[in-house]
PDB file of N, CA and C in Angstrom:
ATOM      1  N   UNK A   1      12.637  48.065  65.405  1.00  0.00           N
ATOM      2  CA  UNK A   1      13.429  47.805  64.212  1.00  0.00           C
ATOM      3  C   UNK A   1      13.199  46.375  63.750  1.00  0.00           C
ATOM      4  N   UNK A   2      13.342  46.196  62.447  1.00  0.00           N
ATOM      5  CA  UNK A   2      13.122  44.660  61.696  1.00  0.00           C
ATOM      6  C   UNK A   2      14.229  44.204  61.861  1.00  0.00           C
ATOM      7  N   UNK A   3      14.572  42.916  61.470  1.00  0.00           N
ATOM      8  CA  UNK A   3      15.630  42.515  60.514  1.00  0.00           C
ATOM      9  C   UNK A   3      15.872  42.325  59.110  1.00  0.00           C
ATOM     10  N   UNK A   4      14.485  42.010  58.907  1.00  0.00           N
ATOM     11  CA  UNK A   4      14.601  41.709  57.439  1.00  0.00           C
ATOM     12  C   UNK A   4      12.872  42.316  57.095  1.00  0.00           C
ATOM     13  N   UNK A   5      12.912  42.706  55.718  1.00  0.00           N
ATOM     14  CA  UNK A   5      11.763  43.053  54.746  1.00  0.00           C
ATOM     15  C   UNK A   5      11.540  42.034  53.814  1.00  0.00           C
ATOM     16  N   UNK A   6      10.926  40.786  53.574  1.00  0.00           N
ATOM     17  CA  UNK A   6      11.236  40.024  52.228  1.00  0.00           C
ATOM     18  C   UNK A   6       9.715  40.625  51.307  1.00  0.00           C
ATOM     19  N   UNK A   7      10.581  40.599  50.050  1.00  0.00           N
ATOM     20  CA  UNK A   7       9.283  40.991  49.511  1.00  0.00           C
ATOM     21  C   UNK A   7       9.351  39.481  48.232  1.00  0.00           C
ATOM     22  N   UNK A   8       8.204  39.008  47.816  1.00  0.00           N
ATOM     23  CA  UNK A   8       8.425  38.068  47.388  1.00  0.00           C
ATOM     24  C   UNK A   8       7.919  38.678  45.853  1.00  0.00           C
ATOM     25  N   UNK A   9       8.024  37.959  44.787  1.00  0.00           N
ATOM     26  CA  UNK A   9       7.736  38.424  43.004  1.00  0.00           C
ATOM     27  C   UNK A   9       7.630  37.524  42.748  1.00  0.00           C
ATOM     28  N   UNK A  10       6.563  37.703  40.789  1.00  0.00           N
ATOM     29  CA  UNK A  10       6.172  36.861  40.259  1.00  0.00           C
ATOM     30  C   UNK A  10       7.379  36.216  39.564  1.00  0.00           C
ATOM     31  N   UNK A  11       8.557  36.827  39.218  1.00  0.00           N
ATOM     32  CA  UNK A  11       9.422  36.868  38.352  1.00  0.00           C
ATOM     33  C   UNK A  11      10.754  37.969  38.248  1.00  0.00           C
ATOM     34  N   UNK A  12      12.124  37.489  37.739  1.00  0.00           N
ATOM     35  CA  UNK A  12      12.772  37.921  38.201  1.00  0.00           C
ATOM     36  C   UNK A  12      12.449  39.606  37.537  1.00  0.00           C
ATOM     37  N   UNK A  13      11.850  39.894  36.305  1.00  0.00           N
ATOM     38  CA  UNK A  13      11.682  41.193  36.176  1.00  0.00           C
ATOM     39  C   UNK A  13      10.979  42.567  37.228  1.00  0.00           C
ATOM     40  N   UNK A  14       9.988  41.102  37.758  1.00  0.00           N
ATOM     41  CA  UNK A  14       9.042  42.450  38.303  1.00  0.00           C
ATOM     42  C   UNK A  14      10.162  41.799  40.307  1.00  0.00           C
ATOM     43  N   UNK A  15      10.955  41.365  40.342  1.00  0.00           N
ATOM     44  CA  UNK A  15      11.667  41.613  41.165  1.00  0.00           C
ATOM     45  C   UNK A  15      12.581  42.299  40.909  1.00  0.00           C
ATOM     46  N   UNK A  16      13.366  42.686  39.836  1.00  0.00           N
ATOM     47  CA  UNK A  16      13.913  43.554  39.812  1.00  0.00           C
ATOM     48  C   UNK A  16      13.244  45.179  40.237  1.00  0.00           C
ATOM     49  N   UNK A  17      12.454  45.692  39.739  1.00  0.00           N
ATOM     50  CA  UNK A  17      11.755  46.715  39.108  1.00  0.00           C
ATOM     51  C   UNK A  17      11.132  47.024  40.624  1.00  0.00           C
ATOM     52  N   UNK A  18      11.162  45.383  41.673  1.00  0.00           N
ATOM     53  CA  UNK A  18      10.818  46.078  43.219  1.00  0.00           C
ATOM     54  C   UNK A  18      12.352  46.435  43.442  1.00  0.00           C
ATOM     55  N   UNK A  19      13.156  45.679  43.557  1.00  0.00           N
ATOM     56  CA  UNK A  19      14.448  46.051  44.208  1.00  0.00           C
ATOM     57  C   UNK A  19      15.000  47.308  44.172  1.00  0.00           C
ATOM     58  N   UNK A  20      14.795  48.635  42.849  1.00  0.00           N
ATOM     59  CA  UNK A  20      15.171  49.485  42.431  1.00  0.00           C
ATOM     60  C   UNK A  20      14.071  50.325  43.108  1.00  0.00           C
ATOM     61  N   UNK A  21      12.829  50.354  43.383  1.00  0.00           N
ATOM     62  CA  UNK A  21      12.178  51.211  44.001  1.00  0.00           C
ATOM     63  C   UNK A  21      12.411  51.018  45.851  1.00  0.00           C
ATOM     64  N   UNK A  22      12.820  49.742  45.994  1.00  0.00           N
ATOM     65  CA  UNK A  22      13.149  49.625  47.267  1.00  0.00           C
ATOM     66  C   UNK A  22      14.675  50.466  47.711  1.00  0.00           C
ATOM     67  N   UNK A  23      15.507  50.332  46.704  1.00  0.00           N
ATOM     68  CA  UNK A  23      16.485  51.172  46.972  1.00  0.00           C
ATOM     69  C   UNK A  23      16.567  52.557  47.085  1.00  0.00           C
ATOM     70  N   UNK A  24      15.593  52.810  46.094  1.00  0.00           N
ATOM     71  CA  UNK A  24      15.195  54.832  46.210  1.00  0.00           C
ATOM     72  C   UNK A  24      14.535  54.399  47.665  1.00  0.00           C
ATOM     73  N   UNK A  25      13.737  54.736  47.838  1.00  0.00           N
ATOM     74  CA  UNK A  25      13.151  54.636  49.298  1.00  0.00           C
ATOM     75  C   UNK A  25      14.293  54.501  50.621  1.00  0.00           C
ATOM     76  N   UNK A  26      15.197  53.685  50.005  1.00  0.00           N
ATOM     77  CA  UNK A  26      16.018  53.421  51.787  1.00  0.00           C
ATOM     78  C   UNK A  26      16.895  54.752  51.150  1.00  0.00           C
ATOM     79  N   UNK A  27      17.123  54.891  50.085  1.00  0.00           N
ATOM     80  CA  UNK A  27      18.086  56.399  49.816  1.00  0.00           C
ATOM     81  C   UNK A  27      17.554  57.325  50.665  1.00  0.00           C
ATOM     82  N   UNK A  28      15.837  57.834  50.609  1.00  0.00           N
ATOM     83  CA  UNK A  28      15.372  58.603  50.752  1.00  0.00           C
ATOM     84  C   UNK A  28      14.973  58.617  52.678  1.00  0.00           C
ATOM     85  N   UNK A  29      15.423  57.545  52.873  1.00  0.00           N
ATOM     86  CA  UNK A  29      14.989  57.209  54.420  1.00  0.00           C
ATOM     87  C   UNK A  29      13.555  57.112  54.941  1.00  0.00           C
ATOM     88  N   UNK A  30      12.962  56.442  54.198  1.00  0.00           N
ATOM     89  CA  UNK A  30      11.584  56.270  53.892  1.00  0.00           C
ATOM     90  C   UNK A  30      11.138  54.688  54.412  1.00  0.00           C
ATOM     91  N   UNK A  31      12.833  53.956  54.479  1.00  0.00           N
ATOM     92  CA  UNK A  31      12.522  52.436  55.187  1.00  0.00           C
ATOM     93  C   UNK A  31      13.627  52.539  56.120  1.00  0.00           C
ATOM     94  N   UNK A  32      13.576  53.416  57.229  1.00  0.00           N
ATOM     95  CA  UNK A  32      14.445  53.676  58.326  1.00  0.00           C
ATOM     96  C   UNK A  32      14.921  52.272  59.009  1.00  0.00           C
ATOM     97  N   UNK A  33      13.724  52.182  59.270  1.00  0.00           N
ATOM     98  CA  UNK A  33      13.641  50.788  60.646  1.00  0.00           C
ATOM     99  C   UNK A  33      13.979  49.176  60.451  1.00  0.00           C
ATOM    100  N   UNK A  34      14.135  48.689  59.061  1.00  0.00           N
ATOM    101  CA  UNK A  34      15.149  47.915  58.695  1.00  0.00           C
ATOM    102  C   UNK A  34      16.085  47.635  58.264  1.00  0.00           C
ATOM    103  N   UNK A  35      16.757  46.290  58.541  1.00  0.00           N
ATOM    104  CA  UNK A  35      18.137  46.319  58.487  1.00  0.00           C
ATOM    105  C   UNK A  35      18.700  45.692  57.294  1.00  0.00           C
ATOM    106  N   UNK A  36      18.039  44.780  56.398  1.00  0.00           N
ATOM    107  CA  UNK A  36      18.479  43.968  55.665  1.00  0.00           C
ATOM    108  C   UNK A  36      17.223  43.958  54.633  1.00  0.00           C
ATOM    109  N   UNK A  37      17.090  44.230  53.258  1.00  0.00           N
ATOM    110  CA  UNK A  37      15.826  43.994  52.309  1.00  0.00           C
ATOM    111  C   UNK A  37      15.891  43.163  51.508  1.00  0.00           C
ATOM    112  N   UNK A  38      15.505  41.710  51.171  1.00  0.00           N
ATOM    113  CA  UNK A  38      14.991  41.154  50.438  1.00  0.00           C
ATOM    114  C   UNK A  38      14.129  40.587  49.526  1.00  0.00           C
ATOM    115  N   UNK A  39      14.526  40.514  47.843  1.00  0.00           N
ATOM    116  CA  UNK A  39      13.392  40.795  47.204  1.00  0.00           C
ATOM    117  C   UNK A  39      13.996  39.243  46.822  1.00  0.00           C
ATOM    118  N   UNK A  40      11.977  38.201  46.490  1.00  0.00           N
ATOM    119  CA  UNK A  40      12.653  36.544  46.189  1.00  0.00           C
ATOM    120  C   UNK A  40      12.268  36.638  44.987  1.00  0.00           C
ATOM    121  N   UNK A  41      12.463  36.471  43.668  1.00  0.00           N
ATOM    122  CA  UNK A  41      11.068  35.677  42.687  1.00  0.00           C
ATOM    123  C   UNK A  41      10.908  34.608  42.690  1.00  0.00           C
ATOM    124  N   UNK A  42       9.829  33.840  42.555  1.00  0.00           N
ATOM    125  CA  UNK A  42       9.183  32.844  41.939  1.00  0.00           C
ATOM    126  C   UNK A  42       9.858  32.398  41.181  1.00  0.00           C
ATOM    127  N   UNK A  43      10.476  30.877  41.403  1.00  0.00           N
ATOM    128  CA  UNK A  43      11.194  30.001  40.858  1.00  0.00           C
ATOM    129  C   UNK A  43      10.793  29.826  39.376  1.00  0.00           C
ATOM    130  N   UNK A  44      12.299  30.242  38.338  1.00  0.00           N
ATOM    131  CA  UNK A  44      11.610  29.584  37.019  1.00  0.00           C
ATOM    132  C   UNK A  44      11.104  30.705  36.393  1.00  0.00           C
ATOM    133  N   UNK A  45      10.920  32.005  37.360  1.00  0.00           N
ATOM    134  CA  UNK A  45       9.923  32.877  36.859  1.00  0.00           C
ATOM    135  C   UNK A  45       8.422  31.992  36.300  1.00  0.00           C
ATOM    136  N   UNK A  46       8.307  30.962  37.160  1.00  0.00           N
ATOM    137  CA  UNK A  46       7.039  30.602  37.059  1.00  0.00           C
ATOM    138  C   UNK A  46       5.766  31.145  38.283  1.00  0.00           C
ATOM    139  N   UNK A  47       4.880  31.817  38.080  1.00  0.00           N
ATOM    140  CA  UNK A  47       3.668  32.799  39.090  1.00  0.00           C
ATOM    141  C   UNK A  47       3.347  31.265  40.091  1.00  0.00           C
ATOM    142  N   UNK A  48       3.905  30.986  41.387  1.00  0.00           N
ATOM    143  CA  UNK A  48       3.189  29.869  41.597  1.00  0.00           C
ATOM    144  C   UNK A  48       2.024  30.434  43.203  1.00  0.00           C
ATOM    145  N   UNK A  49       1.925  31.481  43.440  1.00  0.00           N
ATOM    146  CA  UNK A  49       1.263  31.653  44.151  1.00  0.00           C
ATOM    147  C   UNK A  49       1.824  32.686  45.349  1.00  0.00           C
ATOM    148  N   UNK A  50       0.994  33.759  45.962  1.00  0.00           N
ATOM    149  CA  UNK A  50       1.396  34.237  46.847  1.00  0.00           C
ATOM    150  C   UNK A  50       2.294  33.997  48.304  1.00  0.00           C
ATOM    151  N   UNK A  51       3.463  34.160  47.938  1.00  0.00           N
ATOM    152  CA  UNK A  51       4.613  33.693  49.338  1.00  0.00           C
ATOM    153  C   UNK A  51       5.486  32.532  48.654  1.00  0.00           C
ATOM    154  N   UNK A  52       4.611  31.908  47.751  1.00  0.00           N
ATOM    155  CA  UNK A  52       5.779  30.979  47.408  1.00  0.00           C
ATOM    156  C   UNK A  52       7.080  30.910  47.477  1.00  0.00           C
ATOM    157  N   UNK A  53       7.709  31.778  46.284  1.00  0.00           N
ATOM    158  CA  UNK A  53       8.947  32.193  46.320  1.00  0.00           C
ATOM    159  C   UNK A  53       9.705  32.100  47.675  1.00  0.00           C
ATOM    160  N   UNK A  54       9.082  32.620  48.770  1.00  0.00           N
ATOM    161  CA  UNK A  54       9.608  32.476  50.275  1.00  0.00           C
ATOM    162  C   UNK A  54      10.140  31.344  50.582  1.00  0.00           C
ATOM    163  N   UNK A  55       9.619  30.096  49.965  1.00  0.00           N
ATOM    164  CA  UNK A  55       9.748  28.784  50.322  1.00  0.00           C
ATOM    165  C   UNK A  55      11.449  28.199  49.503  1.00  0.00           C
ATOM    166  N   UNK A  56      11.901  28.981  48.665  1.00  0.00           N
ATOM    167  CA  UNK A  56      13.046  28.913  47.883  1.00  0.00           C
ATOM    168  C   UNK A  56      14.301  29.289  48.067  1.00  0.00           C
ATOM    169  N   UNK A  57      15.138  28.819  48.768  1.00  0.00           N
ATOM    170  CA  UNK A  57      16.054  29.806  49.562  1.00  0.00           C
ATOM    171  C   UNK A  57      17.125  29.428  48.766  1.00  0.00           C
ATOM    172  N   UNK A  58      17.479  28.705  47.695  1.00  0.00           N
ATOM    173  CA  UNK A  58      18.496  28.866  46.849  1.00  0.00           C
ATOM    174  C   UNK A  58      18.892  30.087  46.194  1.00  0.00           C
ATOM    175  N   UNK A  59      17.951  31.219  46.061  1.00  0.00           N
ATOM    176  CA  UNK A  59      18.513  32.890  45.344  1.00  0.00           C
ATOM    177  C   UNK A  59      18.505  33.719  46.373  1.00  0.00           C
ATOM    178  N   UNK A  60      18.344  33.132  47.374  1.00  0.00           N
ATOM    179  CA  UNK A  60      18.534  34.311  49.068  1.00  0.00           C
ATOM    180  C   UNK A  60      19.828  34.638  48.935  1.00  0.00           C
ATOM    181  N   UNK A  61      19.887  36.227  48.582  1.00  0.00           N
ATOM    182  CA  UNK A  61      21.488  36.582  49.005  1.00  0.00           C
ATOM    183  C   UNK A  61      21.120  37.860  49.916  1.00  0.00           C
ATOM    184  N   UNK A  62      21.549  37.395  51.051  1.00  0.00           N
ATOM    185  CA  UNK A  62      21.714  38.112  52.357  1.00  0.00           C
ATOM    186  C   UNK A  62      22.379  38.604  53.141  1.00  0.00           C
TER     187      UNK A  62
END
């Protein structure tokens, strides 16, 4: 089992648009094995590079 899934985005749209497919999926029990899912965007909705967003923990709600 995980604890956490972070998925990181370019922006808060296309983080939204993960968050809603991430939720069908745990509906469907399709993401059994973790416990907590987090989706970050990219500060600013500015694209600054793969993982970035990770580095931003001011919109972490957990």
């Amino acid at each position: 089992m995980w604890d956490y899934l972070i998925v990181t985005a370019g922006n808060e749209a296309q983080a939204a648009a993960y968050r809603m497919l991430l939720e069908e999926r745990r509906a469907l029990g399709l993401i059994p094995d973790v416990d907590k899912v987090l989706v970050v965007p990219d500060a600013k909705g500015k694209r600054i590079g793969s993982g970035a967003s990770t580095l931003s923990t001011k919109k972490w709600k957990v």
